[in-house]
PDB file of N, CA and C in Angstrom:
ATOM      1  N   UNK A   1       0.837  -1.171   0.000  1.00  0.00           N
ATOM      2  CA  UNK A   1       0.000   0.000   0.000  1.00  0.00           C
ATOM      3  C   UNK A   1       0.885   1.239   0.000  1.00  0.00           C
ATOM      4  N   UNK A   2       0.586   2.110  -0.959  1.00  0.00           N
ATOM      5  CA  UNK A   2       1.116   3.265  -0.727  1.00  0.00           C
ATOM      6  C   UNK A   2       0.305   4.415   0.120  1.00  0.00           C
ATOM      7  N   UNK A   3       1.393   5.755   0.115  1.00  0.00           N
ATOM      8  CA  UNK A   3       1.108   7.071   0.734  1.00  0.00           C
ATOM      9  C   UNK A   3      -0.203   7.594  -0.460  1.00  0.00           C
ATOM     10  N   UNK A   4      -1.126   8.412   0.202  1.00  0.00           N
ATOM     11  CA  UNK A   4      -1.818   8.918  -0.311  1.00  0.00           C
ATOM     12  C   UNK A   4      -2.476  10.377   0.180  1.00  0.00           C
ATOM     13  N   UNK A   5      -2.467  11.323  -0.488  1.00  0.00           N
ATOM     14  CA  UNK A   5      -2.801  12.589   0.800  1.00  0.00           C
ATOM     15  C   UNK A   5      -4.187  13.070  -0.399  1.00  0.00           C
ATOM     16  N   UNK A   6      -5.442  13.322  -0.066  1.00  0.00           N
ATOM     17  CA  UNK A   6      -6.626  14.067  -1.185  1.00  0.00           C
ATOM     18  C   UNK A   6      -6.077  15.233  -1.300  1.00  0.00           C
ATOM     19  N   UNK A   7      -5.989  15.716  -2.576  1.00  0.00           N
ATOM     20  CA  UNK A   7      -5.791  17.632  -2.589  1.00  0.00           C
ATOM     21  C   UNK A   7      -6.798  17.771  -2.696  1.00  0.00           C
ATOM     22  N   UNK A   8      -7.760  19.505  -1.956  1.00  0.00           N
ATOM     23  CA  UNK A   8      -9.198  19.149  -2.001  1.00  0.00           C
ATOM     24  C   UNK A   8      -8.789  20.643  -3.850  1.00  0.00           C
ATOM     25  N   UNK A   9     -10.293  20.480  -4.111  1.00  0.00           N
ATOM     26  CA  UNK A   9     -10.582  21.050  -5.610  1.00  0.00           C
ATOM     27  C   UNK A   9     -10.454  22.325  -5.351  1.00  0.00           C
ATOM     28  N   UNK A  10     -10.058  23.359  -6.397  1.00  0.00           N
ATOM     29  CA  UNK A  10     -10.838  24.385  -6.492  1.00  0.00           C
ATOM     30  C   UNK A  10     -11.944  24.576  -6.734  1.00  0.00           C
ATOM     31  N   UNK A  11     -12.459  25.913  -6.072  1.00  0.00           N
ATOM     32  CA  UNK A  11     -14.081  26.086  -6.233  1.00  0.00           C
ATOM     33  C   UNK A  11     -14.544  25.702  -7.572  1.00  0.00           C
ATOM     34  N   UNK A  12     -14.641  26.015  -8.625  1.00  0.00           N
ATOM     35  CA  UNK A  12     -14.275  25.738 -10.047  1.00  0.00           C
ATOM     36  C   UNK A  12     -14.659  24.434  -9.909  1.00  0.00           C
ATOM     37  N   UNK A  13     -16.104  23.906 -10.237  1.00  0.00           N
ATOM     38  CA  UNK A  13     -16.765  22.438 -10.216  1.00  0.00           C
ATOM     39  C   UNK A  13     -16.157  21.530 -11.694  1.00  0.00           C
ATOM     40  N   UNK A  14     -15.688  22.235 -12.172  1.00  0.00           N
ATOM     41  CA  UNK A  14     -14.925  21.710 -13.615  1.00  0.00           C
ATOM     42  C   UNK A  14     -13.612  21.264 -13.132  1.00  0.00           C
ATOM     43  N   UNK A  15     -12.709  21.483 -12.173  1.00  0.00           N
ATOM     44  CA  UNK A  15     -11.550  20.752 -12.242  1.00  0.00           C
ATOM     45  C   UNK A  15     -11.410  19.937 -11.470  1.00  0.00           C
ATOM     46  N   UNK A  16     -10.205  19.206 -11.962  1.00  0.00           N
ATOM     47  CA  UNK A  16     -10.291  17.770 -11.672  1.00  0.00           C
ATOM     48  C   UNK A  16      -9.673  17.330 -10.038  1.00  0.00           C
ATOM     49  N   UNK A  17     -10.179  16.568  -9.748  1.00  0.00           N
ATOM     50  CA  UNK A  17      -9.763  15.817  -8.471  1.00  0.00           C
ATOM     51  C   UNK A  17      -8.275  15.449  -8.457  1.00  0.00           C
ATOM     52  N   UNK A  18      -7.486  15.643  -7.407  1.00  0.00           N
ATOM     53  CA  UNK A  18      -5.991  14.725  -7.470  1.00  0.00           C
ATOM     54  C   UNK A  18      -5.786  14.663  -6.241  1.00  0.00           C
ATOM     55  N   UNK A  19      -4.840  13.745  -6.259  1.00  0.00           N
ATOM     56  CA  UNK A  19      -4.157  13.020  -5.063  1.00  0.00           C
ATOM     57  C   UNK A  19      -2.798  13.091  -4.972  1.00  0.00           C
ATOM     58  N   UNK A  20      -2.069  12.915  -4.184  1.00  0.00           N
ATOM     59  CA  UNK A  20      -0.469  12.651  -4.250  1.00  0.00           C
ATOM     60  C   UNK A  20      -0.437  11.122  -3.580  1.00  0.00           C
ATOM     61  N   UNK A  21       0.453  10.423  -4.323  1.00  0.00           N
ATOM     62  CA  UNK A  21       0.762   9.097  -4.252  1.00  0.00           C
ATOM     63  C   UNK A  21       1.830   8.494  -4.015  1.00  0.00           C
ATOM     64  N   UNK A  22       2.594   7.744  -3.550  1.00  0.00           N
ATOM     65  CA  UNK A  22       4.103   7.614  -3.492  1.00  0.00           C
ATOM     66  C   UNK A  22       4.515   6.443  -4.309  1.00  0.00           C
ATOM     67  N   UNK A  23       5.210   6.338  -4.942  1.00  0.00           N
ATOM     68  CA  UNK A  23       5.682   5.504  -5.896  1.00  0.00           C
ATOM     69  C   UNK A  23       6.124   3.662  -5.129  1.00  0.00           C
ATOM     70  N   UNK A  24       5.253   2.839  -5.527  1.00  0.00           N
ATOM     71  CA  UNK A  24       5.893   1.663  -4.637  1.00  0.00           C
ATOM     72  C   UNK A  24       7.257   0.831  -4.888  1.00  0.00           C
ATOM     73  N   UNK A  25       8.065   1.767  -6.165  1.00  0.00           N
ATOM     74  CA  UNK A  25       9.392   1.779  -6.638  1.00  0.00           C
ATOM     75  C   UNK A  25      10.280   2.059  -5.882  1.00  0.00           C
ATOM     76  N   UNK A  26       9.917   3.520  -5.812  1.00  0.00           N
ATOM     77  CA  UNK A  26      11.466   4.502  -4.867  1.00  0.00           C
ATOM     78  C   UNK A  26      10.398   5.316  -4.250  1.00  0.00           C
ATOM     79  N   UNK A  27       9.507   5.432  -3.814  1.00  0.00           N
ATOM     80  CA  UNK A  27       8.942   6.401  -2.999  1.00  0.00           C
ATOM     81  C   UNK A  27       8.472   7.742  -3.380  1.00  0.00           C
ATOM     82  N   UNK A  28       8.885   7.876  -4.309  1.00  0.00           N
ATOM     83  CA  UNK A  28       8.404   9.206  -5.547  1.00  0.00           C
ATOM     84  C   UNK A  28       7.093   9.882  -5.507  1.00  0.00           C
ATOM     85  N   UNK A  29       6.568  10.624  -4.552  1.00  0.00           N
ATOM     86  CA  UNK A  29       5.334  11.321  -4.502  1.00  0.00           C
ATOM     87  C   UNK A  29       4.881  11.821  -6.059  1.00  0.00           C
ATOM     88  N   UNK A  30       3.847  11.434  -6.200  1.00  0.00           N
ATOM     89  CA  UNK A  30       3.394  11.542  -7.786  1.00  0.00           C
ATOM     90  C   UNK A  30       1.859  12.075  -7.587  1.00  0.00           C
ATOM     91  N   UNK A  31       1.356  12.770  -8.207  1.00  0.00           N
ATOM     92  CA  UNK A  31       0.191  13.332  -8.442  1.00  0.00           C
ATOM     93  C   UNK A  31      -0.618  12.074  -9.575  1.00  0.00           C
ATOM     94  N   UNK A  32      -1.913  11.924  -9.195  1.00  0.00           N
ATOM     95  CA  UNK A  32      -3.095  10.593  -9.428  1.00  0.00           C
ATOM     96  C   UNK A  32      -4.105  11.501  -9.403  1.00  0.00           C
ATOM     97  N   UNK A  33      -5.019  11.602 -10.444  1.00  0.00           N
ATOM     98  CA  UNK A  33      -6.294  11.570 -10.555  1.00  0.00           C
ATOM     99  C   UNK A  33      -7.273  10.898  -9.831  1.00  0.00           C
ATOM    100  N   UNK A  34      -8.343  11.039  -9.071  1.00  0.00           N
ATOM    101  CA  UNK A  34      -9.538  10.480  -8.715  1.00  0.00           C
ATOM    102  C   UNK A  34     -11.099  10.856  -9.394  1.00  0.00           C
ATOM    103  N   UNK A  35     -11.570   9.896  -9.149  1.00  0.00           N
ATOM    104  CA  UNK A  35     -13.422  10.073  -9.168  1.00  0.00           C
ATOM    105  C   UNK A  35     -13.894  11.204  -8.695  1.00  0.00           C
ATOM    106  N   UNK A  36     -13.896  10.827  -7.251  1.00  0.00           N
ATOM    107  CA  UNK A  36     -14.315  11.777  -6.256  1.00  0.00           C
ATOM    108  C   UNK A  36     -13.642  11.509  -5.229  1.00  0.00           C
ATOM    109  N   UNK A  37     -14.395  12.658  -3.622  1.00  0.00           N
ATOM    110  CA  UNK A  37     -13.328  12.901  -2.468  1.00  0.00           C
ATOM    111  C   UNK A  37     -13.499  11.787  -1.701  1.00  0.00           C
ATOM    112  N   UNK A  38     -14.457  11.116  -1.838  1.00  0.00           N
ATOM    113  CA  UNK A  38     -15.344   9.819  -0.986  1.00  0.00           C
ATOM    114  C   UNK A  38     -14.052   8.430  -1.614  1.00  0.00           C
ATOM    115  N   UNK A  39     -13.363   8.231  -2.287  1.00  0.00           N
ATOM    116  CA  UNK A  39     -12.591   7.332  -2.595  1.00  0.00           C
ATOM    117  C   UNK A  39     -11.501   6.775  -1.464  1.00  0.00           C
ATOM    118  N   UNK A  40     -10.994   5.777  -1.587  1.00  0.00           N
ATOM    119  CA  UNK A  40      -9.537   5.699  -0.749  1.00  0.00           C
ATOM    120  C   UNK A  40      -8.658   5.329  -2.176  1.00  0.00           C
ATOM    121  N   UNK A  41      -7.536   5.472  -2.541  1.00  0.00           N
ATOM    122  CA  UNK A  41      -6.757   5.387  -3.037  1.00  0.00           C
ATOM    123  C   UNK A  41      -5.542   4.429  -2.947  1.00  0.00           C
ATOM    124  N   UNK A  42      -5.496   3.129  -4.149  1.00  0.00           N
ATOM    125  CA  UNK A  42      -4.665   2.075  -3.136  1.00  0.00           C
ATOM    126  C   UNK A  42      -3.462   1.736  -4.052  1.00  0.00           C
ATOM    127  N   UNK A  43      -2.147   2.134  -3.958  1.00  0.00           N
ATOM    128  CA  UNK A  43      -1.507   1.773  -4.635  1.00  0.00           C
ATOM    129  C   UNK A  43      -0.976   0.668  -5.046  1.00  0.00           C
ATOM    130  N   UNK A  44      -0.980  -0.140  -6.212  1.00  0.00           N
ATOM    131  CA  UNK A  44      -0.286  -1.752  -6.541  1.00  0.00           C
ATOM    132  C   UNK A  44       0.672  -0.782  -7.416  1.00  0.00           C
ATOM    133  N   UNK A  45       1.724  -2.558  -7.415  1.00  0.00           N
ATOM    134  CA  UNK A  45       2.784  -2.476  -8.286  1.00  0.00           C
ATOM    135  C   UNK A  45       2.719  -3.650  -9.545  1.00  0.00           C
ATOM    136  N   UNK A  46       1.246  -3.868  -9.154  1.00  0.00           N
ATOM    137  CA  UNK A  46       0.680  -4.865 -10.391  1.00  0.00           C
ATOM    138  C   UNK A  46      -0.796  -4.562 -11.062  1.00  0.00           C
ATOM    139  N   UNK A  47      -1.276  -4.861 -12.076  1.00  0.00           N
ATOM    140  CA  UNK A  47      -2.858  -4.878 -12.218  1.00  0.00           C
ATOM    141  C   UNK A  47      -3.588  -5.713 -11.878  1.00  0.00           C
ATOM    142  N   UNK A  48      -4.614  -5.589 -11.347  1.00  0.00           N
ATOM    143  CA  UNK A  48      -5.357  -6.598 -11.428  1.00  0.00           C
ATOM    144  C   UNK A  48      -6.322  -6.636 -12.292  1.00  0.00           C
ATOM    145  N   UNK A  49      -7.322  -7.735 -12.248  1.00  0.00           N
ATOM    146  CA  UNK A  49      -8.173  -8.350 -13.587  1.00  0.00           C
ATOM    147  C   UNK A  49      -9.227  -7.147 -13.266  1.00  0.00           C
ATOM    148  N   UNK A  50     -10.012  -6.399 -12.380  1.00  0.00           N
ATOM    149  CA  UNK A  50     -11.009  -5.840 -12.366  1.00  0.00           C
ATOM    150  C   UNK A  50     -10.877  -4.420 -11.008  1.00  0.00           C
ATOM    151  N   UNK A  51     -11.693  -3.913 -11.305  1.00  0.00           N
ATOM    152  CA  UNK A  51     -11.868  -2.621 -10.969  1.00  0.00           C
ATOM    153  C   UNK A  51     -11.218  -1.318 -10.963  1.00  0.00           C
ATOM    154  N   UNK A  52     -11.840  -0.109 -11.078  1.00  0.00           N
ATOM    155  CA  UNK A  52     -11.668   1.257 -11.307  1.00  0.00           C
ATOM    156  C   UNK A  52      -9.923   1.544 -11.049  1.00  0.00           C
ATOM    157  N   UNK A  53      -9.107   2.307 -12.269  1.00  0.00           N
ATOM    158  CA  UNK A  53      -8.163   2.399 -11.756  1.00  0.00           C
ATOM    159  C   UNK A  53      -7.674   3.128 -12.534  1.00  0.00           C
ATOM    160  N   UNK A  54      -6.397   4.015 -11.969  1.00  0.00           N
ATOM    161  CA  UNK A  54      -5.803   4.850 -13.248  1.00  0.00           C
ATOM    162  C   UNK A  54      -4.240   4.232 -12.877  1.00  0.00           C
ATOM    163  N   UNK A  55      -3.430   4.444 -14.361  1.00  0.00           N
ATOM    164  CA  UNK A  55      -2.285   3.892 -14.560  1.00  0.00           C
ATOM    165  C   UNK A  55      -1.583   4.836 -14.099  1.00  0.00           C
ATOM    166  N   UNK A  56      -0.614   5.053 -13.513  1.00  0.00           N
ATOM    167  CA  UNK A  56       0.634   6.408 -13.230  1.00  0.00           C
ATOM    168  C   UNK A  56       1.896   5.951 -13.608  1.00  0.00           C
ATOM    169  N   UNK A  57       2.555   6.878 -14.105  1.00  0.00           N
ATOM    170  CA  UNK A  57       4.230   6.990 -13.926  1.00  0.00           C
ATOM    171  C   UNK A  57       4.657   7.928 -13.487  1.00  0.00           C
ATOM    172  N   UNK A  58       6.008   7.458 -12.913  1.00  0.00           N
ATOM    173  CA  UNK A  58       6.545   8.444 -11.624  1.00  0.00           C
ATOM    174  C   UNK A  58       7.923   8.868 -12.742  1.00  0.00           C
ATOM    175  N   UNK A  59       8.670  10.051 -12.202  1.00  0.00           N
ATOM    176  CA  UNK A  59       9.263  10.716 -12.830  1.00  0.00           C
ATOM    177  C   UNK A  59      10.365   9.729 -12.802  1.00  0.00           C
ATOM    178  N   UNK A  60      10.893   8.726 -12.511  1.00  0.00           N
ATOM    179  CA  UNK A  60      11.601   8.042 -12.458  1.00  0.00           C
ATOM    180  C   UNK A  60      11.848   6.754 -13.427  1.00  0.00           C
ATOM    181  N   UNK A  61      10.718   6.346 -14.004  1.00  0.00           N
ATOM    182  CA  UNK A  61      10.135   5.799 -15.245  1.00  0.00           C
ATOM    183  C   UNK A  61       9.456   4.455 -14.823  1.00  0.00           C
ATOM    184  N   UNK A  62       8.938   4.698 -13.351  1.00  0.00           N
ATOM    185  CA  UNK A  62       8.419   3.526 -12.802  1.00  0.00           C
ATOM    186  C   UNK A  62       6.599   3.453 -13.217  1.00  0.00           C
ATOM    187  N   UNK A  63       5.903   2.478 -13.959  1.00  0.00           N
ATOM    188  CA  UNK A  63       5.041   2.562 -13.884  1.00  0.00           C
ATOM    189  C   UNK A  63       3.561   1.651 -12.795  1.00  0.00           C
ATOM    190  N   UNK A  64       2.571   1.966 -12.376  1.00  0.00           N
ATOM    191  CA  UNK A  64       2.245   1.140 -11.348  1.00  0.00           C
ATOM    192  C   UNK A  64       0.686   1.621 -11.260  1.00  0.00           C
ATOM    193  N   UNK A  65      -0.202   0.922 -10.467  1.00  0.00           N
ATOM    194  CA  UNK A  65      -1.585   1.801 -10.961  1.00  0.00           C
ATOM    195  C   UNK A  65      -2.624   1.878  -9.447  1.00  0.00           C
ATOM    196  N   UNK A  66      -3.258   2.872  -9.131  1.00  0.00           N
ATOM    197  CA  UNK A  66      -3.676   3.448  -8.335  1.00  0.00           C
ATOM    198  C   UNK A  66      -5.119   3.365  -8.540  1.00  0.00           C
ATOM    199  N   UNK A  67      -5.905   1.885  -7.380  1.00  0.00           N
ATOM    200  CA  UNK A  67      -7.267   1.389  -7.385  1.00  0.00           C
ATOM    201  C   UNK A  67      -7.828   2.342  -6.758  1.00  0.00           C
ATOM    202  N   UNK A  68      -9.564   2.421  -6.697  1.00  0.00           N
ATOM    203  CA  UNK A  68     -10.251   3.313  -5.705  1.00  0.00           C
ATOM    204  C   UNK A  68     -11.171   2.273  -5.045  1.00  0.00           C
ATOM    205  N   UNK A  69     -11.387   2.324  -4.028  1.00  0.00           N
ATOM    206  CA  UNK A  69     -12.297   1.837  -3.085  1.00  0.00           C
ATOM    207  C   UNK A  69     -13.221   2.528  -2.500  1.00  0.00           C
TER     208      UNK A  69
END
């Protein structure tokens, strides 16, 4: 499991949700997209076969993908 902190939105109902994430490589705090604020955010260093998820790469060229629950 990785680090995860919600950034909350600007007022501005058009922009997007993010998170900071830590890389389960080297630790690399990385900015992740979410749904919404109601999510938890779970970092693998694998995919799995099913559910909601966005892919990230960390500036380091590690790639890994960030489930919501």
């Amino acid at each position: 499991m990785g680090l995860s902190t919600a950034t909350p939105p600007d007022q501005d109902q058009n922009q997007e949700l993010v998170t900071k994430v830590a890389c389960p490589h080297c630790e690399q705090l990385v900015t992740a997209s979410i749904p919404d604020r109601e999510v938890d955010p779970t970092v693998s260093s694998y995919v799995a076969a099913f559910g909601d998820h966005s892919i990230v790469h960390c500036p380091n060229g590690h790639k890994f993908w960030v489930y919501y629950c």
